[in-house]
Protein backbone atom coordinates (compact mmCIF):
# COMPACT_ATOMS: atom_id res chain seq x y z
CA UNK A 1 -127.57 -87.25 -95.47
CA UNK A 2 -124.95 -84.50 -94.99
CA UNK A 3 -127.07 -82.40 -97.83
CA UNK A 4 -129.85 -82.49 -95.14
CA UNK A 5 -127.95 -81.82 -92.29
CA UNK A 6 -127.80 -78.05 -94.04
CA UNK A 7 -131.24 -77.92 -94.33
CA UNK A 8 -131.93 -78.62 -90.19
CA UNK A 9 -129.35 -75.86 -89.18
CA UNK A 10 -132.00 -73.64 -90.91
CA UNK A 11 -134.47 -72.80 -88.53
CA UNK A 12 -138.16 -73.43 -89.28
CA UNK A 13 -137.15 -75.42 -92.18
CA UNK A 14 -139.77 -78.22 -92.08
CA UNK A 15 -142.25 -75.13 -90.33
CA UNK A 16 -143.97 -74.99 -93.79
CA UNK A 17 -148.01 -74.67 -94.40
CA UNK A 18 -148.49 -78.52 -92.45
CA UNK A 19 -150.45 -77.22 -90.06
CA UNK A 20 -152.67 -74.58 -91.52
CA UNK A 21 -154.32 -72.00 -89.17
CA UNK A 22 -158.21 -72.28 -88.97
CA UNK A 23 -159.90 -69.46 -89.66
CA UNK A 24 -162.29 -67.97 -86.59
CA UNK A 25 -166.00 -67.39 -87.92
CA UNK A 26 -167.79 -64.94 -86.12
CA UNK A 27 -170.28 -66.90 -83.18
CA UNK A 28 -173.85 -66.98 -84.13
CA UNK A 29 -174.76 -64.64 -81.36
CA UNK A 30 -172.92 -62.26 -82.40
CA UNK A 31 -174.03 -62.89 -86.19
CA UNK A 32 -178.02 -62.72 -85.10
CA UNK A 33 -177.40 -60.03 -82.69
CA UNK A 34 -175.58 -57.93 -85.53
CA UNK A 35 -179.15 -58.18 -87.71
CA UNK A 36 -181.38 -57.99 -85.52
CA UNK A 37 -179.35 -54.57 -84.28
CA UNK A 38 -179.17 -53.53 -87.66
CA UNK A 39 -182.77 -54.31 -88.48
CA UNK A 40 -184.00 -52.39 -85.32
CA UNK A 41 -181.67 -49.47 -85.99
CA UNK A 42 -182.66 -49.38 -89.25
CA UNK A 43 -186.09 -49.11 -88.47
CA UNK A 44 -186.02 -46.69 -85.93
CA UNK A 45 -183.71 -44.59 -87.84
CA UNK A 46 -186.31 -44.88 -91.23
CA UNK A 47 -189.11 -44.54 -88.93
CA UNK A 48 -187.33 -41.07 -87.36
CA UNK A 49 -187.29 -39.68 -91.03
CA UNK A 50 -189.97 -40.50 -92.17
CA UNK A 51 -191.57 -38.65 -88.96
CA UNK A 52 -189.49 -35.52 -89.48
CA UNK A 53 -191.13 -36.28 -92.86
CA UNK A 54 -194.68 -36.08 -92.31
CA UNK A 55 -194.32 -33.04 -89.49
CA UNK A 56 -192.94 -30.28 -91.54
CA UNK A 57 -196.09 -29.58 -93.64
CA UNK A 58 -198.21 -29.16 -90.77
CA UNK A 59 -195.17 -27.38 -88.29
CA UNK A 60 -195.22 -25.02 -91.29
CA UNK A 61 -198.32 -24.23 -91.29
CA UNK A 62 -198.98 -23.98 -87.48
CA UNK A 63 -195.95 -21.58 -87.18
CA UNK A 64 -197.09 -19.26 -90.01
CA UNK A 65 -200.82 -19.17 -88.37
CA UNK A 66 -198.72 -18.05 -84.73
CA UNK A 67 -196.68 -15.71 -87.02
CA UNK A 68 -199.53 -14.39 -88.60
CA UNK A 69 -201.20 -14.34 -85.74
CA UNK A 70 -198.90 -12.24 -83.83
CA UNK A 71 -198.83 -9.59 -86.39
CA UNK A 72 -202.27 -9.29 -86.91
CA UNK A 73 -202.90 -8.42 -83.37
CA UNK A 74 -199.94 -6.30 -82.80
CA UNK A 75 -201.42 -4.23 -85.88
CA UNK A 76 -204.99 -4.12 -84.88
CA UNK A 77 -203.48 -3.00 -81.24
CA UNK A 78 -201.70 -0.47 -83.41
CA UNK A 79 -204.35 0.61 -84.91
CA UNK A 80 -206.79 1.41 -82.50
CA UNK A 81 -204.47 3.51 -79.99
CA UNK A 82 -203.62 7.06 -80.10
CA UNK A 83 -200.03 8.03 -80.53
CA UNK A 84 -199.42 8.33 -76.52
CA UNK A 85 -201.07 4.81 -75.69
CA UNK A 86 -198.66 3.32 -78.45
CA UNK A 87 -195.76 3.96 -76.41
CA UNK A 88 -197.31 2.25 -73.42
CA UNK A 89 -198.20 -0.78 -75.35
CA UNK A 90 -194.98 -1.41 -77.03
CA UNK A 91 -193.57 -1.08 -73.53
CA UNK A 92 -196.16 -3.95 -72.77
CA UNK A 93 -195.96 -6.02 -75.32
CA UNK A 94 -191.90 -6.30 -74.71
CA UNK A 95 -191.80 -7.01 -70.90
CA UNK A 96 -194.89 -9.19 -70.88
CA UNK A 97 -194.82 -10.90 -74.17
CA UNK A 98 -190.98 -10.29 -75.17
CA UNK A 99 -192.27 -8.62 -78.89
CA UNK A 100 -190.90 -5.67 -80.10
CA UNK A 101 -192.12 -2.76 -82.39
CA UNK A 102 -190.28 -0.44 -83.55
CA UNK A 103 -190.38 1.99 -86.89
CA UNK A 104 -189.22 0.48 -90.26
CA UNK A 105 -186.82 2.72 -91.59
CA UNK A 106 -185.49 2.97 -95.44
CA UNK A 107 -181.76 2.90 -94.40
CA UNK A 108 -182.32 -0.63 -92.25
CA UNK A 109 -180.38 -3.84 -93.31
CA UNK A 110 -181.99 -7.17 -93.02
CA UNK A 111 -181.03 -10.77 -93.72
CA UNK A 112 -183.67 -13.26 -95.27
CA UNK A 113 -184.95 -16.19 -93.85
CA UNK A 114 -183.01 -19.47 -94.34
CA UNK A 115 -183.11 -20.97 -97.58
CA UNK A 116 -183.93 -24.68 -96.07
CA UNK A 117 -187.38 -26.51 -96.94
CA UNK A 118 -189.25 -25.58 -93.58
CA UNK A 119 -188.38 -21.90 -93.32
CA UNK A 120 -189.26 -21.09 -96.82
CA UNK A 121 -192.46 -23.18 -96.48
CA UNK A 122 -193.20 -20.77 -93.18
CA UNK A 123 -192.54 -17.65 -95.38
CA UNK A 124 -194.51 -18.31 -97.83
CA UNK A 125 -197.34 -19.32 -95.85
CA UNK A 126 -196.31 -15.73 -93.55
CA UNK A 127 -196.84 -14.21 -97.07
CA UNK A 128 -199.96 -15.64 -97.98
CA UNK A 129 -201.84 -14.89 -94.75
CA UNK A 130 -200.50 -11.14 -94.70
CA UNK A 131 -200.51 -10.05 -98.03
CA UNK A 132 -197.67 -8.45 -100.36
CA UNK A 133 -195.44 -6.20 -98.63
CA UNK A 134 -194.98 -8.55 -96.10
CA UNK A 135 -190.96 -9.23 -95.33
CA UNK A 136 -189.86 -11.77 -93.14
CA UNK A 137 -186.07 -11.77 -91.84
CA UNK A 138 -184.13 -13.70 -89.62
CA UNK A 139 -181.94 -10.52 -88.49
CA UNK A 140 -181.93 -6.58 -88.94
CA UNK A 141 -179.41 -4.39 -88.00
CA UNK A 142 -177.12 -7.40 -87.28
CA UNK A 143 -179.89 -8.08 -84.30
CA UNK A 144 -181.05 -11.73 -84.42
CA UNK A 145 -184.88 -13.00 -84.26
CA UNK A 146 -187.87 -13.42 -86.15
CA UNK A 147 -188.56 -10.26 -87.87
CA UNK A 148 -191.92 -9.40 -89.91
CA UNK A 149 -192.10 -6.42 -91.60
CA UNK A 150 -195.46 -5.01 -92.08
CA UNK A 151 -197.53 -1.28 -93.08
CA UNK A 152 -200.23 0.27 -91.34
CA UNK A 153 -201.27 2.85 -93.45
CA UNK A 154 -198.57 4.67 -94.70
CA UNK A 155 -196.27 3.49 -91.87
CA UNK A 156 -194.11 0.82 -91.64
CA UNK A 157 -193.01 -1.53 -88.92
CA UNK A 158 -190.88 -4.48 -87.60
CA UNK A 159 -191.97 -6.84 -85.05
CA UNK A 160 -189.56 -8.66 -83.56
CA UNK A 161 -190.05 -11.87 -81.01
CA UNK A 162 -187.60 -14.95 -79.97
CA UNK A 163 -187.24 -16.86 -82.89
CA UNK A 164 -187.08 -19.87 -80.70
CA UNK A 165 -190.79 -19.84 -79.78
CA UNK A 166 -191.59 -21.05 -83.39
CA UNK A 167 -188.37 -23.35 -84.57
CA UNK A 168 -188.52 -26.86 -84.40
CA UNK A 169 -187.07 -29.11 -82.43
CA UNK A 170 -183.38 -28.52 -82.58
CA UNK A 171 -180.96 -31.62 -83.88
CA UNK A 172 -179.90 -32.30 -80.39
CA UNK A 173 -183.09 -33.47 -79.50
CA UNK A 174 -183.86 -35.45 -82.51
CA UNK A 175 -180.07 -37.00 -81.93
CA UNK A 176 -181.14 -38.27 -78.31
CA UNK A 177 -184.33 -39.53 -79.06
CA UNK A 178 -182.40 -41.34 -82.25
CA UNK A 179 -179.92 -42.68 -79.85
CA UNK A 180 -182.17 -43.14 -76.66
CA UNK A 181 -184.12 -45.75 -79.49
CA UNK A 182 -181.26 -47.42 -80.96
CA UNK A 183 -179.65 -48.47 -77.37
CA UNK A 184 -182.76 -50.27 -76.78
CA UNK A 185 -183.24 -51.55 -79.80
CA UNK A 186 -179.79 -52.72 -79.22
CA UNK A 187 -180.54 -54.37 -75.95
CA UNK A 188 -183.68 -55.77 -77.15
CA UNK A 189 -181.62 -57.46 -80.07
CA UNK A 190 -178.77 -58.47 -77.30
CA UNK A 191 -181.57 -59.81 -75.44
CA UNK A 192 -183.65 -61.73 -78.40
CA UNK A 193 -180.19 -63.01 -79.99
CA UNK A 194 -179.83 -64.31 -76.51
CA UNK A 195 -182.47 -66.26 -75.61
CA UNK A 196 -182.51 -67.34 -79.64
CA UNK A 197 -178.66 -69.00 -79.30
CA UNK A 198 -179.04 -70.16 -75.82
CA UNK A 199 -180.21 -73.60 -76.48
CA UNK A 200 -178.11 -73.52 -79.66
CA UNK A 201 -175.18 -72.95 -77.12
CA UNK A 202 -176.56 -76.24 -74.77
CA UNK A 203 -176.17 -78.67 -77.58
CA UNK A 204 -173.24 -77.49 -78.69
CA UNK A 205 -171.16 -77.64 -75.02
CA UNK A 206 -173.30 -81.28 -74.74
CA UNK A 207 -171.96 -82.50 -77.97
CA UNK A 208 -168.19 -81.78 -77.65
CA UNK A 209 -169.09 -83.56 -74.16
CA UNK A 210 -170.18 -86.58 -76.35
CA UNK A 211 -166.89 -86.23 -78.49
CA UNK A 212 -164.64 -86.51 -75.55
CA UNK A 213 -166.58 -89.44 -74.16
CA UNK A 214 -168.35 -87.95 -71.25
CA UNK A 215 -172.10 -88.67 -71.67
CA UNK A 216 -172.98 -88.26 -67.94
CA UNK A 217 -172.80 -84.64 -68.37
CA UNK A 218 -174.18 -84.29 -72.05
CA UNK A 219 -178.10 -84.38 -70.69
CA UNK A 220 -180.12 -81.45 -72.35
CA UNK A 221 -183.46 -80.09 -70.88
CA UNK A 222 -186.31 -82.04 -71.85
CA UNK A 223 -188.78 -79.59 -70.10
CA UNK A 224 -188.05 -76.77 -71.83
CA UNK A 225 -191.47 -74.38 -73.27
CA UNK A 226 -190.33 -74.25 -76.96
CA UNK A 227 -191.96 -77.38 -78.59
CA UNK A 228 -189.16 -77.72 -81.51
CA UNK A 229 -186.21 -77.35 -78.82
CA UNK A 230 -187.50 -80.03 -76.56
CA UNK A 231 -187.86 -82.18 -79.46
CA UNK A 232 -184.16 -82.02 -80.29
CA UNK A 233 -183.18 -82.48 -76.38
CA UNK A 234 -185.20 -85.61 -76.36
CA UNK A 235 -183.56 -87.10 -79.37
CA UNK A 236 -180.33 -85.98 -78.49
CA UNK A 237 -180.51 -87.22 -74.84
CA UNK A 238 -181.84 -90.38 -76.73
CA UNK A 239 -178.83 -90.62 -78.76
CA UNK A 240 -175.81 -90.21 -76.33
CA UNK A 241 -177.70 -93.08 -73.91
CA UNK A 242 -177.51 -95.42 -77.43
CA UNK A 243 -173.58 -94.02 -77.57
CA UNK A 244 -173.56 -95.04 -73.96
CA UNK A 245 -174.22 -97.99 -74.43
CA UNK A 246 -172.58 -98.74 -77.58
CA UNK A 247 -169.62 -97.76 -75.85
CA UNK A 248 -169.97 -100.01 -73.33
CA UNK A 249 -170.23 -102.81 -75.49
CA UNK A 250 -167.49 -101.98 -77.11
CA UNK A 251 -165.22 -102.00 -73.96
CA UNK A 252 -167.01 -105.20 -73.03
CA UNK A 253 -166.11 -106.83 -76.95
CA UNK A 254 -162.42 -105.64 -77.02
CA UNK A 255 -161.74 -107.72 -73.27
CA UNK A 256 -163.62 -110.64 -75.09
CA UNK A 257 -161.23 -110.58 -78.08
CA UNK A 258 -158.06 -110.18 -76.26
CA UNK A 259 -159.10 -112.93 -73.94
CA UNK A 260 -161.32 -115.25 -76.68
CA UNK A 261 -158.13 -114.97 -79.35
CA UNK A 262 -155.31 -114.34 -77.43
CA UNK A 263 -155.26 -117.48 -75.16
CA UNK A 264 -155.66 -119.74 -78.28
CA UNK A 265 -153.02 -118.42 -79.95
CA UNK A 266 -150.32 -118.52 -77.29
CA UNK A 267 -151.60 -122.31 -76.44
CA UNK A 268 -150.98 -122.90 -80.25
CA UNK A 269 -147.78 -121.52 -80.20
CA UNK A 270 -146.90 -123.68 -77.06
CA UNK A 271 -148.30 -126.23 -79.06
CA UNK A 272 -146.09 -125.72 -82.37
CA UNK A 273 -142.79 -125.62 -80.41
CA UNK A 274 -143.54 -128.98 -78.05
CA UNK A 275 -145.18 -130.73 -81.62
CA UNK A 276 -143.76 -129.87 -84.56
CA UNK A 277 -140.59 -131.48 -85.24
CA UNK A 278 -139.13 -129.59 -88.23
CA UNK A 279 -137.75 -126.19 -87.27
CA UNK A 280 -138.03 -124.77 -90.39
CA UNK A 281 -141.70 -125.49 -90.37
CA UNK A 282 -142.20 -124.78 -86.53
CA UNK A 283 -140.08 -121.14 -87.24
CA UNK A 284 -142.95 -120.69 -90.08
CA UNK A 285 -145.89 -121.34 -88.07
CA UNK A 286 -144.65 -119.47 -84.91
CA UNK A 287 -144.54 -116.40 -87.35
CA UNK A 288 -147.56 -117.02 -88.07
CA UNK A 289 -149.38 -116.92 -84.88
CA UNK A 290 -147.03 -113.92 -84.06
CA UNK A 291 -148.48 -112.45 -87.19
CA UNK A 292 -152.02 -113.35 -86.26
CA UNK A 293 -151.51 -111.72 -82.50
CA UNK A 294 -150.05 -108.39 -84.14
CA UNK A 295 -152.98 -107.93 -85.97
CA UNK A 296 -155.37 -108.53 -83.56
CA UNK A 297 -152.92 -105.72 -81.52
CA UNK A 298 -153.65 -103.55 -84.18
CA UNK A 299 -157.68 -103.95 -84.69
CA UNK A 300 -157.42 -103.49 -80.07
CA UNK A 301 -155.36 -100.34 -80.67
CA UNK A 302 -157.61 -98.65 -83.34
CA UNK A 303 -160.87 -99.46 -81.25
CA UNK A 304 -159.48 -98.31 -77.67
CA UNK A 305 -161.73 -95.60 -76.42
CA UNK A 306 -161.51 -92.10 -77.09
CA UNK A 307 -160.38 -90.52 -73.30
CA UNK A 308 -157.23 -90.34 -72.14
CA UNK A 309 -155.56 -88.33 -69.03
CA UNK A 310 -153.06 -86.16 -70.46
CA UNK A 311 -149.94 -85.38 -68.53
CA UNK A 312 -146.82 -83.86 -69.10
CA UNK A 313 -143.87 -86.25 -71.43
CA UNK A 314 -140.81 -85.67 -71.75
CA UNK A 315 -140.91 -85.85 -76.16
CA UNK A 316 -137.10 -86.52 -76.62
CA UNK A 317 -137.29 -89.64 -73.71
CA UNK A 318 -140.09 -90.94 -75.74
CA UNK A 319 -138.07 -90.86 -78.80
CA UNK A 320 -135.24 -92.71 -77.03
CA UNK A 321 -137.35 -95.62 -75.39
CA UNK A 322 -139.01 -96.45 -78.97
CA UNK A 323 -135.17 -96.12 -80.70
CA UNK A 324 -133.64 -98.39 -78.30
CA UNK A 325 -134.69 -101.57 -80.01
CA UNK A 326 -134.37 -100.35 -83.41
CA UNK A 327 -131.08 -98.75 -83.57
CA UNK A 328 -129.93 -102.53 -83.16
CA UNK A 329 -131.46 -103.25 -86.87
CA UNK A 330 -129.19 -103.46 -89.50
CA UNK A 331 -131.92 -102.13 -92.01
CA UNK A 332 -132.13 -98.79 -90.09
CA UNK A 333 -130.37 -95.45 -89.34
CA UNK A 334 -131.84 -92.77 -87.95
CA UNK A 335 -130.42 -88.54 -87.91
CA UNK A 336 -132.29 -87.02 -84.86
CA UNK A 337 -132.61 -83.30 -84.71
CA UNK A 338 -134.27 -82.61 -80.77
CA UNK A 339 -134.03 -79.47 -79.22
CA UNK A 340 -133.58 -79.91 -75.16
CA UNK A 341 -135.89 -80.09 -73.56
CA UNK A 342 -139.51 -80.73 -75.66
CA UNK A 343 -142.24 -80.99 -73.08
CA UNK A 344 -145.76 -82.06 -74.75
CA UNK A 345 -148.69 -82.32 -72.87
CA UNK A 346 -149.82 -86.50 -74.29
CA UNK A 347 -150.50 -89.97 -72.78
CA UNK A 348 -147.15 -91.50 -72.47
CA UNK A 349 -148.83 -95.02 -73.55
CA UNK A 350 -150.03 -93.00 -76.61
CA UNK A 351 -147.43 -91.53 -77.53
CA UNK A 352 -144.88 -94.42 -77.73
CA UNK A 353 -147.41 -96.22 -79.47
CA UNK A 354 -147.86 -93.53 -82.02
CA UNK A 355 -143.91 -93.09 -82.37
CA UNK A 356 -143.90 -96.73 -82.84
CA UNK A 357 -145.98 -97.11 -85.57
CA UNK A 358 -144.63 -94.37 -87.30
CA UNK A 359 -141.14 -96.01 -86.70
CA UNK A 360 -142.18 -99.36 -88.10
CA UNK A 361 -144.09 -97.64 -90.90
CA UNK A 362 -140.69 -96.18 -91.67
CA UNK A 363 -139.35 -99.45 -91.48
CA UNK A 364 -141.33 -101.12 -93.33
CA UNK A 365 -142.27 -99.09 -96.19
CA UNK A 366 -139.27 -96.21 -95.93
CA UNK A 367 -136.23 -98.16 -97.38
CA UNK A 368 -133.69 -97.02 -100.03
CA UNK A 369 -133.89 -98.50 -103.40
CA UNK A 370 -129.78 -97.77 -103.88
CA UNK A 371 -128.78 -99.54 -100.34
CA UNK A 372 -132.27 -101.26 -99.06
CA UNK A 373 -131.88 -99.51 -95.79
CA UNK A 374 -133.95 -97.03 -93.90
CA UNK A 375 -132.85 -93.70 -93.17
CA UNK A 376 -135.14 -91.84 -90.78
CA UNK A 377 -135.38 -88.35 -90.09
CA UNK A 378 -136.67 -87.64 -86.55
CA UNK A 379 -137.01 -83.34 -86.28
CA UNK A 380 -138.38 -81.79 -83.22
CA UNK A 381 -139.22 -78.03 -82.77
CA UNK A 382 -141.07 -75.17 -80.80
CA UNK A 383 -144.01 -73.04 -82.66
CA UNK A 384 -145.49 -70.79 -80.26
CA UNK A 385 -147.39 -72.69 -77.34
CA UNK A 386 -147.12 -76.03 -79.95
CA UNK A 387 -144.27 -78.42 -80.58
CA UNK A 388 -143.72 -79.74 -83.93
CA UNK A 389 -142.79 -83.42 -84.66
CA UNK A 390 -141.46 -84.39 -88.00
CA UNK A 391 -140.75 -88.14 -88.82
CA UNK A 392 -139.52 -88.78 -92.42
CA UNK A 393 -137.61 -91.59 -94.39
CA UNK A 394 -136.32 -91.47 -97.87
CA UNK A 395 -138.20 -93.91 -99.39
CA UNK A 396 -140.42 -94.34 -102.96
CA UNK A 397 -142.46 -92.03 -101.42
CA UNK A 398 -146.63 -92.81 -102.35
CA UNK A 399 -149.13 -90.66 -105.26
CA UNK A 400 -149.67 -87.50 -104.47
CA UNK A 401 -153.32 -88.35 -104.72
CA UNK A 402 -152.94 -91.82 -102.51
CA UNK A 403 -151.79 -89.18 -99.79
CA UNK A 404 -154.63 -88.17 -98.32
CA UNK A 405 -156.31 -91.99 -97.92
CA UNK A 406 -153.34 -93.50 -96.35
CA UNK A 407 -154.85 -92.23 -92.93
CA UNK A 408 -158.15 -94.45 -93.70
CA UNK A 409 -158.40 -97.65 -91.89
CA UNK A 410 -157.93 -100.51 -93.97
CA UNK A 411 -156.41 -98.55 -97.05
CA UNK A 412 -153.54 -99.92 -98.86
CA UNK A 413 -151.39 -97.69 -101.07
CA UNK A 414 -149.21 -99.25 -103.87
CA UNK A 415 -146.78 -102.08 -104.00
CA UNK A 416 -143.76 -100.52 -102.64
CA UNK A 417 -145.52 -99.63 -99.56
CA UNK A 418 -147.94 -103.37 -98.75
CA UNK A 419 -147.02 -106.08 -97.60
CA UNK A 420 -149.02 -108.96 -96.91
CA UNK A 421 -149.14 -108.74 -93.41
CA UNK A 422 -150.26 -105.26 -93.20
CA UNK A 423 -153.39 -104.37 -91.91
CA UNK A 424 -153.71 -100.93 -93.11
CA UNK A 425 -154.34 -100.02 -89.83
CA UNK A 426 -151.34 -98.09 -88.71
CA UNK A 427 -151.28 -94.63 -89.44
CA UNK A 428 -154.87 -94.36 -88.79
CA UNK A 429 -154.35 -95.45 -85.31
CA UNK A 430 -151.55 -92.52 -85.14
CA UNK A 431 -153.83 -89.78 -86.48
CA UNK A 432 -156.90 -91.27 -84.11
CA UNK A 433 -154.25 -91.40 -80.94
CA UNK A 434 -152.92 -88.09 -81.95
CA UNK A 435 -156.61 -86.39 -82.17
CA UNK A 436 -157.30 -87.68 -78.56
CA UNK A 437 -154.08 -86.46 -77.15
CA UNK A 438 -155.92 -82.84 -78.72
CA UNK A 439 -153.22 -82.92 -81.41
CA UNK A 440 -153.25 -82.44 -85.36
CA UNK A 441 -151.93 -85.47 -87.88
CA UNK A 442 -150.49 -84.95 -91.27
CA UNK A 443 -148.94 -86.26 -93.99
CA UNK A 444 -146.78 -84.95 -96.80
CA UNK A 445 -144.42 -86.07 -99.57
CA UNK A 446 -140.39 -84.30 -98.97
CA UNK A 447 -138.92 -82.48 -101.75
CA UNK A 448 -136.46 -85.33 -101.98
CA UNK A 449 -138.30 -88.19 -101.85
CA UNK A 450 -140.03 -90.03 -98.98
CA UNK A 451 -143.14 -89.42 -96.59
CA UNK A 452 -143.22 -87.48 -94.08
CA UNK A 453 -145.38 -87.56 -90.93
CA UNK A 454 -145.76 -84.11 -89.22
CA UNK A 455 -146.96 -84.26 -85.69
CA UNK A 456 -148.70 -81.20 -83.57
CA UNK A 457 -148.91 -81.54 -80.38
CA UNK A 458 -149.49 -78.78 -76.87
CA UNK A 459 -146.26 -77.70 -75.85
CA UNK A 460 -146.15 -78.52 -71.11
CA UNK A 461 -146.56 -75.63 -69.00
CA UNK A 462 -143.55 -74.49 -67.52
């Protein structure tokens, strides 16, 4: 025991991987609302592509027809007025029209067109409607536009007009009509993953209603439109009035067995000490009926009803009150490790009954082979908003592969830990009392030897 006591001074000692944390999957709104977003963005975004796609061929072409257009008329214009009139109607065609023509000379500097898909397609269509010669250039003289260079003649010429009036749609537009469609394609899918997971979301707040006992409030819709959902609310509805009234039954058995076993067995333990005349036989049969009456205690306890009213305990007077009679056993000695004060939030009831039968599983099963006594290890401590309850002896210990079943009703491990008068009940009436008091139940095998019980429970407000 004093090698232990080195081991407790050590904080989080016992705080090993009993409890593991659950892992939080993502809701399935949030899953169906992340594919049907992607889906719809997808689309929109493929379908946006695939537009800019199928518009540059013709865009090409219409600009290069405009283009050509332009020229044509500004050289037929040219053509057909005397060298005073020209001046005039360059004067004209700037103000009113905002195109410009001026003299090409040999000594001007020009910079191509873009090198991108749609501008080359426009300058070669340019090209082909005007013939060779033909130059098209996105600045001259370090003067930005659409420039075409073109002859009359023997005289050459730039025309120059707003290069905007024949680009396409600039990105910023094609970026808020991408955008404008994938906010409500995300509120569509929002809206569809919705109404999808509402009635997913029903059942779901109706069945942990049925876990915790309350069927009053589990009733689903039976009216709803969708023909499969109102199926399922019928047979659901169907099946918490059945757990209704299974339950009820159940509450009305358990007062018949308490009162139809109960009675006869304390009248025939009156009976044994007024009739039988040897004590060593009347001792024998009076442990017998005491047997009998624990184990109907123990089939009451694992069948009591799942709701309890949870309130704030005190964990280290709890500890005390189920001690009290024990400490007086010669068979027993018990190493407490409590920080002051433990608050849990449990059902007082509960919680001594689950300390109990941890205590007399201890007992029972948890004694030394060198000095047939059992040594109990009672650990308290504080994780977070959780308080941690360890309860270990040093005996044989059980298989490491008998661990897991010793928490199912009715199981009985090996030798060292049955006895005849064991019901197998025990520790799964602590792990069933624990889960309604919102708790976790585990058990492990120690380092040294022995089983240990590791209790979660809520750590009290305040």
């Amino acid at each position: 025991m004093t090698a232990n006591k080195d081991r407790w001074s050590e904080p989080g000692w016992f705080d090993h991987d009993i409890f593991p944390s659950y892992k939080v999957g993502i809701s399935l709104f949030w899953r169906t609302f992340f594919l049907l977003a992607l889906l719809l963005v997808g689309s929109v975004f493929a379908w946006t592509q695939t537009l800019r796609e199928l518009e540059f061929e013709p865009r090409a072409i219409q600009t290069a027809n405009q283009i050509a257009s332009v020229v044509n008329l500004s050289r037929a214009a040219v053509e057909h007025a005397d060298a005073i009139a020209r001046v005039s109607l360059f004067k004209t065609m700037k103000d009113q029209e905002h195109v410009t023509i001026r003299p090409r000379e040999p000594h001007d500097i020009f910079v191509p067109f873009d090198d991108d898909y749609l501008n080359q397609h426009i300058e070669d269509q340019i090209l082909t409607r005007l013939g060779p010669g033909t130059v098209v250039a996105k600045k001259v003289n370090n003067v930005d536009g659409l420039w075409v260079g073109f002859s009359i003649e023997n005289d050459r010429y730039w025309i120059q007009t707003e290069r905007n009036r024949f680009d396409e749609p600039a990105g910023r537009t094609w970026l808020i009509w991408l955008l404008t469609a994938a906010a409500l394609s995300l509120a569509g899918a929002a809206f569809i993953a919705r109404l999808i997971n509402r009635p997913l979301k029903d059942l779901s707040i109706a069945a942990s209603r049925v876990r915790d006992g309350d069927f009053e409030a589990s009733t689903l819709d039976e009216s709803v439109n969708t023909r499969e959902i109102r199926a399922v609310n019928i047979g659901f509805n169907r099946m918490t009035k059945k757990l209704a009234k299974i339950e009820q039954d159940r509450a009305v058995m358990l007062a018949g067995i308490s009162h139809d076993l109960r009675t006869p067995l304390a009248r025939l333990r009156l009976e044994t000490e007024l009739s039988v005349a040897d004590p060593q036989a009347q001792q024998d049969m009076i442990n017998d009926i005491a047997q009998l009456d624990a184990i109907v205690g123990k089939f009451l306890d694992y069948a009591r009803p799942g709701t309890l009213g949870l309130t704030a305990v005190a964990l280290n007077d709890a500890v005390d009150i189920c001690l009290t009679p024990m400490r007086k056993r010669p068979d027993m000695q018990f190493k407490l490790a409590l920080p002051e004060p433990l608050m849990v939030l449990a059902d007082p009831v509960e919680l001594q009954r689950v300390l109990g039968n941890l205590l007399e599983n201890a007992a029972r099963y948890g004694k030394s082979s060198k000095n047939g006594i059992a040594e109990v290890d009672i650990l308290g401590r504080l994780r977070d908003d959780k308080v941690i309850l360890q309860v270990r002896d040093h005996g044989p210990g059980v298989p490491p592969e008998q661990l897991k079943q010793l928490t199912t009703p009715f199981f009985r491990g090996q030798a060292a830990r049955t006895e005849a008068n064991s019901t197998g009940l025990g520790l799964a009436i602590v792990e069933q009392a624990v889960a309604r008091m919102g708790g976790s139940f585990e058990l492990s095998l120690d380092t040294s030897g022995g089983l240990c019980a590791n209790i979660l429970l809520q750590r009290a407000p305040g």
